[in-house]
C-alpha atoms as a PDB file:
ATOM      1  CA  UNK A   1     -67.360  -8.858  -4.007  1.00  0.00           C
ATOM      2  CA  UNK A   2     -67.205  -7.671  -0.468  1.00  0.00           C
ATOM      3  CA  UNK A   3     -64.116  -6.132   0.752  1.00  0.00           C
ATOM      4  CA  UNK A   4     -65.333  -4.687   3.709  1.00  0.00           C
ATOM      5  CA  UNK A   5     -63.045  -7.218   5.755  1.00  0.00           C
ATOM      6  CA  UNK A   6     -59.629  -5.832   3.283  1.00  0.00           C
ATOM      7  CA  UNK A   7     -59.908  -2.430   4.848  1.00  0.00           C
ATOM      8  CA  UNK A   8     -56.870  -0.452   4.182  1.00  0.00           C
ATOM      9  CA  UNK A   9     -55.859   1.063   7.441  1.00  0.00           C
ATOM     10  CA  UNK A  10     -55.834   5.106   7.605  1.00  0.00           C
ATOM     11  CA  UNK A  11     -52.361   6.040   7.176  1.00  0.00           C
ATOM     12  CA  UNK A  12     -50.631   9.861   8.001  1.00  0.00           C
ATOM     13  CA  UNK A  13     -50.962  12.226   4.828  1.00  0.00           C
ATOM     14  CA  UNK A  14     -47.349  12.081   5.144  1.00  0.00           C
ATOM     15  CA  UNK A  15     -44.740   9.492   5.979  1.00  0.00           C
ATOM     16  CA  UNK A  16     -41.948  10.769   8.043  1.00  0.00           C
ATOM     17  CA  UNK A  17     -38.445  10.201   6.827  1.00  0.00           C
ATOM     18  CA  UNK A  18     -35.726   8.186   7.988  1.00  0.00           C
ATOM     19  CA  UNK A  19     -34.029  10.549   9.636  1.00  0.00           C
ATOM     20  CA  UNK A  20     -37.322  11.826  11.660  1.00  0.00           C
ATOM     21  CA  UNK A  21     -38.253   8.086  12.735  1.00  0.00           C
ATOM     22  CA  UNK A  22     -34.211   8.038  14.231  1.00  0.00           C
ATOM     23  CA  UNK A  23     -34.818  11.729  15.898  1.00  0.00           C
ATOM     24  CA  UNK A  24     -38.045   9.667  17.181  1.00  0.00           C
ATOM     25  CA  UNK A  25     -35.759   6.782  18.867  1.00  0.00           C
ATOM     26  CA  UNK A  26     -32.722   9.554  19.876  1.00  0.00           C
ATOM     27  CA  UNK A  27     -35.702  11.438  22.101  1.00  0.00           C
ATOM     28  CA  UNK A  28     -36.941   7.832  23.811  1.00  0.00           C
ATOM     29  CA  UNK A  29     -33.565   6.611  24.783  1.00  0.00           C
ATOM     30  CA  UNK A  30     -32.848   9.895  26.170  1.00  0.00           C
ATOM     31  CA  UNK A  31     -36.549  10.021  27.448  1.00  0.00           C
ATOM     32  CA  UNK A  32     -35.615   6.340  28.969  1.00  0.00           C
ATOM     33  CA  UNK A  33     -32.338   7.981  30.766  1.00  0.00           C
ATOM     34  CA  UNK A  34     -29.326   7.164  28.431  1.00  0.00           C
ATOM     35  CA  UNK A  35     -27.416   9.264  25.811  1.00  0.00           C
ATOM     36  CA  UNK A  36     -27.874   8.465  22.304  1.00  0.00           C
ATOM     37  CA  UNK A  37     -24.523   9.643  21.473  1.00  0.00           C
ATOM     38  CA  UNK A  38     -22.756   6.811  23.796  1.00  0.00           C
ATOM     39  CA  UNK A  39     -20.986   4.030  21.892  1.00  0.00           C
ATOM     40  CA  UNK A  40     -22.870   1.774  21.920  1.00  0.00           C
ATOM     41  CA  UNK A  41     -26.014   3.254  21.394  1.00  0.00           C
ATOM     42  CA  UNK A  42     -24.819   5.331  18.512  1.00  0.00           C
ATOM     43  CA  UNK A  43     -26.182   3.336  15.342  1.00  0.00           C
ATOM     44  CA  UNK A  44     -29.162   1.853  17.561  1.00  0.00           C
ATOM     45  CA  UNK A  45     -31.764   4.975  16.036  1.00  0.00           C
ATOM     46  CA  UNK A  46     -30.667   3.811  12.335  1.00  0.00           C
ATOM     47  CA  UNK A  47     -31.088  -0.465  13.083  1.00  0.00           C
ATOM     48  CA  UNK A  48     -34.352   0.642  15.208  1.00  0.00           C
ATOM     49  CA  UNK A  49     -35.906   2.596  12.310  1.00  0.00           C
ATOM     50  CA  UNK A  50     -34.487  -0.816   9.853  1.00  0.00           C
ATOM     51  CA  UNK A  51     -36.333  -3.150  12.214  1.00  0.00           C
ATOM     52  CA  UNK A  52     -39.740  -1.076  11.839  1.00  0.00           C
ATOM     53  CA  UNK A  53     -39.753  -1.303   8.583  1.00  0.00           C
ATOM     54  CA  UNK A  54     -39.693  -5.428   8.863  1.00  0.00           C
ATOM     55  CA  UNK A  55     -41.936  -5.432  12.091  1.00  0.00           C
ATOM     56  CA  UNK A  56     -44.678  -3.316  10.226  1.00  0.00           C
ATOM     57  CA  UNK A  57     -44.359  -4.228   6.790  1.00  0.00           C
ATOM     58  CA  UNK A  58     -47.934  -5.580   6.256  1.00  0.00           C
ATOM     59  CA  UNK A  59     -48.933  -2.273   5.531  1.00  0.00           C
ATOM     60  CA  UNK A  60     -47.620  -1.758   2.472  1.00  0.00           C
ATOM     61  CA  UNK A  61     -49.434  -5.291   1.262  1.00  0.00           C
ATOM     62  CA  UNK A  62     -53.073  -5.503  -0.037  1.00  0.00           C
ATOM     63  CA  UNK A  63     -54.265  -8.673   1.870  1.00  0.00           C
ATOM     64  CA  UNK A  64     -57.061  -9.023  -1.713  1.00  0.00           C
ATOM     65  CA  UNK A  65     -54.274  -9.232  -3.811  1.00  0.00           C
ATOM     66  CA  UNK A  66     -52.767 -11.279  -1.714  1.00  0.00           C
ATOM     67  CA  UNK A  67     -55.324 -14.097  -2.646  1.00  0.00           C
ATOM     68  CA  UNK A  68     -56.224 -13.233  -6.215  1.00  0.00           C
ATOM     69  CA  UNK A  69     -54.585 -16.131  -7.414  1.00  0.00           C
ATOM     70  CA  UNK A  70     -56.784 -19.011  -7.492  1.00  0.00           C
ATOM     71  CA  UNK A  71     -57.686 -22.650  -9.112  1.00  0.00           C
ATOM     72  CA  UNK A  72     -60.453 -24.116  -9.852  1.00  0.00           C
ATOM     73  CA  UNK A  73     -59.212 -27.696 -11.129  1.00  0.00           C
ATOM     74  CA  UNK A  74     -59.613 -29.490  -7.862  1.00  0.00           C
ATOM     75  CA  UNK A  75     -61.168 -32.788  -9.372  1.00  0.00           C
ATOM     76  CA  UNK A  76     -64.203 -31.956  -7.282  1.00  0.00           C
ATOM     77  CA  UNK A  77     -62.495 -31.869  -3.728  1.00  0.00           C
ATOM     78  CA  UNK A  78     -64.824 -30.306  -1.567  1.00  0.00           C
ATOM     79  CA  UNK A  79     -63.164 -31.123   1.552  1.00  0.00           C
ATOM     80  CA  UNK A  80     -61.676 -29.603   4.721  1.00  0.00           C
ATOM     81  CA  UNK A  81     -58.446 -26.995   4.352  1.00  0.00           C
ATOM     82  CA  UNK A  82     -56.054 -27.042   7.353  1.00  0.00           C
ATOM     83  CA  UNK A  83     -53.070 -25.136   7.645  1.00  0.00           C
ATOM     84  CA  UNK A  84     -52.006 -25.345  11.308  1.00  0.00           C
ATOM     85  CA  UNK A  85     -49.169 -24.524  13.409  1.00  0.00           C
ATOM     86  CA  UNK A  86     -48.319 -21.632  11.483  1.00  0.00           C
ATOM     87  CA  UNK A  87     -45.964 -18.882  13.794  1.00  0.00           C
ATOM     88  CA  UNK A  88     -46.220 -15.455  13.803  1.00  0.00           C
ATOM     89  CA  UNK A  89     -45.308 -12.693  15.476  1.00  0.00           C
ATOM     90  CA  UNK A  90     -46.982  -9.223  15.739  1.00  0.00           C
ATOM     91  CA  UNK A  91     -47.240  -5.953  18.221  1.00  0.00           C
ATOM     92  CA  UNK A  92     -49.845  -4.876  20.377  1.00  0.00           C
ATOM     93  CA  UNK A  93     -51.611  -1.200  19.572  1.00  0.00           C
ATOM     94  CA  UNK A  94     -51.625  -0.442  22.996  1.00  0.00           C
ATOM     95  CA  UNK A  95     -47.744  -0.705  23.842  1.00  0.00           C
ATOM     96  CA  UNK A  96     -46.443  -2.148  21.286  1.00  0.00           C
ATOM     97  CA  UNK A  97     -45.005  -5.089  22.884  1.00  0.00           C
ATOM     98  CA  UNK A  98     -44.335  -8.326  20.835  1.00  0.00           C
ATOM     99  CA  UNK A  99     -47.639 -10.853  20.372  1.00  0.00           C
ATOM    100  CA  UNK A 100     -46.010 -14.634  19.318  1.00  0.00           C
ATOM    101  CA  UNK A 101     -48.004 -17.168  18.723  1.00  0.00           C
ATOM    102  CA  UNK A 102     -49.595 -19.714  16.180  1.00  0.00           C
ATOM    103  CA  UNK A 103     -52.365 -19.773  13.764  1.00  0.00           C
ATOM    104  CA  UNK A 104     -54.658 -22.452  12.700  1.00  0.00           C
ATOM    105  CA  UNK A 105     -56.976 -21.561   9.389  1.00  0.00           C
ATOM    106  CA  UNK A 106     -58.891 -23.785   7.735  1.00  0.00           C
ATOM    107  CA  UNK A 107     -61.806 -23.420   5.135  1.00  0.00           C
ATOM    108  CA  UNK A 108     -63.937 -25.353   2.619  1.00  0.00           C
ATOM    109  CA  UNK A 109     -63.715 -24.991  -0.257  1.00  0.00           C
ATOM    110  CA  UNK A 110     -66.962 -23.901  -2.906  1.00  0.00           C
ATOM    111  CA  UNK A 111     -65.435 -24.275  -6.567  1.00  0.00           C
ATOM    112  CA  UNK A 112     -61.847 -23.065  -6.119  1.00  0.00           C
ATOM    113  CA  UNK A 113     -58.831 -23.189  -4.148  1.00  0.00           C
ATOM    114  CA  UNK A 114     -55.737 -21.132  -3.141  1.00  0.00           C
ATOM    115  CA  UNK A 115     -52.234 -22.068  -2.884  1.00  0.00           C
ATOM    116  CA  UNK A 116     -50.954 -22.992   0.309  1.00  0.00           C
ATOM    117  CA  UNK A 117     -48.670 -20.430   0.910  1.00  0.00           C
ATOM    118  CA  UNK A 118     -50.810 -17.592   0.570  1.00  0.00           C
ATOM    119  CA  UNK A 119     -52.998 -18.346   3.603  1.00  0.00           C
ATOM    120  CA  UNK A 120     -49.675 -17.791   5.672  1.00  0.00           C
ATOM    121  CA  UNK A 121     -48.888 -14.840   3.720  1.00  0.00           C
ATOM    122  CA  UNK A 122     -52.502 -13.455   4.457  1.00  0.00           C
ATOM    123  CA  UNK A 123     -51.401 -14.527   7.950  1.00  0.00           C
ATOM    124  CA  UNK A 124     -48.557 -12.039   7.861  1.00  0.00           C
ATOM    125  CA  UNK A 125     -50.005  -9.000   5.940  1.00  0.00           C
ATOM    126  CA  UNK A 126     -52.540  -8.754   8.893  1.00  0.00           C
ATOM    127  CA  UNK A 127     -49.724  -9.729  11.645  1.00  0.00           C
ATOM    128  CA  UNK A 128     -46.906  -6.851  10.747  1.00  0.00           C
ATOM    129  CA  UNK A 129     -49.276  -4.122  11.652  1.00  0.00           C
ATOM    130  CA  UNK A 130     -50.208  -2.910  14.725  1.00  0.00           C
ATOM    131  CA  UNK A 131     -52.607  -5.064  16.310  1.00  0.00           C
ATOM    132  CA  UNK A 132     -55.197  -6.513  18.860  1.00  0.00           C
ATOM    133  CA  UNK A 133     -55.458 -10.630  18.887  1.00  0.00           C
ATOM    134  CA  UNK A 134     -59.199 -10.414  18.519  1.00  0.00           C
ATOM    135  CA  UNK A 135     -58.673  -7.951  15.427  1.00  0.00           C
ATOM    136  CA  UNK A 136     -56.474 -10.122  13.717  1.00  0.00           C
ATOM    137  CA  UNK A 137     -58.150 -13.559  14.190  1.00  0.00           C
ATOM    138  CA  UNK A 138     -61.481 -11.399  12.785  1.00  0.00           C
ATOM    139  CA  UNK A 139     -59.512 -10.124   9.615  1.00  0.00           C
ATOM    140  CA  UNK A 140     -57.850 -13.167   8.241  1.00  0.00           C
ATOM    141  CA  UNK A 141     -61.093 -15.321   8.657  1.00  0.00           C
ATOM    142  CA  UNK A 142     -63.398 -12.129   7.223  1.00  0.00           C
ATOM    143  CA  UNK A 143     -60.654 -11.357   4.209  1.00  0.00           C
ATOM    144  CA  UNK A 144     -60.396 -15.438   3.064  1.00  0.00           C
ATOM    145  CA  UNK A 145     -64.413 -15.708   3.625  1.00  0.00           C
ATOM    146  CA  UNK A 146     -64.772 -12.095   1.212  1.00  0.00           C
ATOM    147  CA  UNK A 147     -62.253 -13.336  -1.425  1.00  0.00           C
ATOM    148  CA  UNK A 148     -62.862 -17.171  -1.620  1.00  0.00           C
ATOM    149  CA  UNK A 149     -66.139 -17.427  -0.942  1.00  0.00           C
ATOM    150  CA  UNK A 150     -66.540 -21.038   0.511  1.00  0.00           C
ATOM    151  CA  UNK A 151     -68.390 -22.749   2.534  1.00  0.00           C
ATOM    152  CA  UNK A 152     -66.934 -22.049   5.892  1.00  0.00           C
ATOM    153  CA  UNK A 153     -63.966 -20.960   7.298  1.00  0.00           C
ATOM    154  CA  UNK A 154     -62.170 -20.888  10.544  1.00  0.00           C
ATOM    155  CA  UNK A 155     -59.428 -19.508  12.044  1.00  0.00           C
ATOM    156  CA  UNK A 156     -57.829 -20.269  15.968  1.00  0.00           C
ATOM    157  CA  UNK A 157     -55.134 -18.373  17.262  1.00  0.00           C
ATOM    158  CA  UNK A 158     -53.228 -18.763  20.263  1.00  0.00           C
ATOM    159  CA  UNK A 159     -50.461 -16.141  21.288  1.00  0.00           C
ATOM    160  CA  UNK A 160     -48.747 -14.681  24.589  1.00  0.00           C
ATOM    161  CA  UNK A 161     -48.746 -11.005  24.904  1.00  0.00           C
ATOM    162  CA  UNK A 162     -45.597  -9.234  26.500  1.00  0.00           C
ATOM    163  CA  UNK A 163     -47.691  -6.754  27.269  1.00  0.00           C
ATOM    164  CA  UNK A 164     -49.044  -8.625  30.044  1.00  0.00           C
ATOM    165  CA  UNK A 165     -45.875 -11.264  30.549  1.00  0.00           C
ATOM    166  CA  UNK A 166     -42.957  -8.569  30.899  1.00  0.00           C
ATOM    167  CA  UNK A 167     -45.004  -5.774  32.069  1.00  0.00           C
ATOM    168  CA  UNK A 168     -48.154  -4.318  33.908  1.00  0.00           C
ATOM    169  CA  UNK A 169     -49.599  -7.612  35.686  1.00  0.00           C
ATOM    170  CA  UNK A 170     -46.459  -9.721  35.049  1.00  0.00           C
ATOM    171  CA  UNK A 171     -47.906 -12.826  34.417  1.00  0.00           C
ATOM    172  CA  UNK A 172     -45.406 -15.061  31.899  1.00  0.00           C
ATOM    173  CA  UNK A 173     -46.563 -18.428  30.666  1.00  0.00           C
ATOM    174  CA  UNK A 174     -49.843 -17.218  29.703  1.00  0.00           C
ATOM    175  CA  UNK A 175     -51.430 -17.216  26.410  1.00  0.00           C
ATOM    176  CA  UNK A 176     -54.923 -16.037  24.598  1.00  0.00           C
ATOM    177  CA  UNK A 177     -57.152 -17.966  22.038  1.00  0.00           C
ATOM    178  CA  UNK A 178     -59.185 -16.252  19.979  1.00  0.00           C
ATOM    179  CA  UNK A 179     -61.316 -17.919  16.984  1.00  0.00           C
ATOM    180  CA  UNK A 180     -63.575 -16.860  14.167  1.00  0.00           C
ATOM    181  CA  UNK A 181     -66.063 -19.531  12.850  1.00  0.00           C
ATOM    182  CA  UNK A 182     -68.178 -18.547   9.318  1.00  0.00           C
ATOM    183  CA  UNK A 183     -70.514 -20.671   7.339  1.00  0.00           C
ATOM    184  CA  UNK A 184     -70.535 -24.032   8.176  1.00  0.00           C
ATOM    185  CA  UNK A 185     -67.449 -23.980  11.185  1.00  0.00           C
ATOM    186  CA  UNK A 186     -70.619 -21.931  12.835  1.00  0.00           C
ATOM    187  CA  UNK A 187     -73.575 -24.014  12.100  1.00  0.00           C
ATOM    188  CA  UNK A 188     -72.651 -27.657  11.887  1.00  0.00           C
ATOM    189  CA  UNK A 189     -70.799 -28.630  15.395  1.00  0.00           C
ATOM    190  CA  UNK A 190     -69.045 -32.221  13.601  1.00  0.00           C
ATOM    191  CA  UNK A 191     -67.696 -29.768  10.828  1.00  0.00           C
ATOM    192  CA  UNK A 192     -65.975 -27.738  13.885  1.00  0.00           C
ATOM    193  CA  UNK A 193     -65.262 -30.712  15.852  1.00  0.00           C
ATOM    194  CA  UNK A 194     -63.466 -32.261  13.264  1.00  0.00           C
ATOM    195  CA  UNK A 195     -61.760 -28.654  12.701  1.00  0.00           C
ATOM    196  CA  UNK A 196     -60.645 -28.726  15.862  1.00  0.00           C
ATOM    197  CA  UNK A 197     -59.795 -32.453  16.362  1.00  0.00           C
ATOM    198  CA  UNK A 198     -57.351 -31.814  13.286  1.00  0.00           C
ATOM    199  CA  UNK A 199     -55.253 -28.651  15.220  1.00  0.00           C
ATOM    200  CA  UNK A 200     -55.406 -30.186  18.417  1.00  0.00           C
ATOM    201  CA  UNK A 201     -57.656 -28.414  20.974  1.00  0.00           C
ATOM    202  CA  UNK A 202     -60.618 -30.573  22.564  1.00  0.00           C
ATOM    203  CA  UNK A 203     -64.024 -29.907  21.711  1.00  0.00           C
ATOM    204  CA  UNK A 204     -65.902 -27.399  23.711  1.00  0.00           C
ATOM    205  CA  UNK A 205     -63.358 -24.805  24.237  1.00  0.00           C
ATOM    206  CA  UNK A 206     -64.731 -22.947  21.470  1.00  0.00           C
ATOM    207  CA  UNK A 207     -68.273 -23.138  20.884  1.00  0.00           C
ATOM    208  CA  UNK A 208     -70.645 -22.233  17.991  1.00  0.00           C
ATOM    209  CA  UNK A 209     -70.604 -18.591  18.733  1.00  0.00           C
ATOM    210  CA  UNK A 210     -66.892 -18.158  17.888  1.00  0.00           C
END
């Protein structure tokens, strides 16, 4: 089975400790122009350092396993898999500014199915890293194609970037889609129309090369 898509990110031969991720935060705040030692900013290093740990958990999480789980008694149903709507929220690579948005995945299904839940899990293994939209939309469609093997499977996401809304070009209110279409999402246009008839978004804004 391929797991080419399942890559585990490189990670740092070691980990630094807790108390050299809140150095880390004491030297920005006093980089930013404030003193640590203040008040109020006293037990920010310590919450800071917490709030990592939940922003950027999906590293410790093999997105594989993740799916593993699977059945096979589907009475023959053969049809389309949509879980839509589903929020997330992530952090650009490049500043690491908050990404929110929503997900759409679907797939069809060749012999066996997965539970539900998982698909959003997969969702959030790949979303608590450090990302890039186009990165993430690529590895939950590549990851569910490698593991399940179906016949197709698509994934839309739509997200604003604070990167761009509360810095650099300033522009709030806007957002980014990104999509990934495999198998039959790709080749057959009414299998992708319907797709995206069933999440929403009007035919034509993403086309067969997604």
């Amino acid at each position: 089975m391929a797991r080419s898509a399942a890559k585990k990110p490189a990670r740092p031969n070691r980990q630094p400790s807790q108390a050299e991720a809140e150095d880390a935060v004491r030297t920005l705040i006093r980089w930013a122009g404030d003193d640590p030692a203040r008040e109020g900013l006293r037990e920010t290093p310590a919450r800071v350092a917490r709030a990592y740990k939940e922003f950027f958990r999906g590293y410790g999480v093999d997105p594989v396993q993740v799916l593993t789980r699977t059945f096979e008694e589907t009475d023959g149903y053969d049809e389309m898999i949509v879980l839509k709507d589903m929020r997330f929220e992530s952090h650009c690579e490049h500043h690491m500014a908050p990404i929110i948005g929503r997900a759409h995945v679907a797939y069809l299904p060749s012999k066996r199915v997965v539970g539900i839940s998982k698909l959003a899990r997969l969702l959030d293994v790949y979303a608590k890293r450090l990302q890039i939209q186009e990165k993430l939309t690529a590895q939950i469609a590549n990851t569910l194609n490698d593991v399940l093997q179906p016949r197709g499977v698509a994934v839309v996401i739509d997200a604003s970037h604070q990167c761009m809304t509360t810095r650099g070009v300033h522009k709030p209110g806007t957002s980014m889609i990104t999509s990934r279409m495999l198998g039959a999402f790709r080749s057959d246009a009414s299998t992708r129309r319907e797709f995206l008839a069933f999440i929403g978004m009007p035919h034509g804004v993403i086309g067969s090369n997604a």
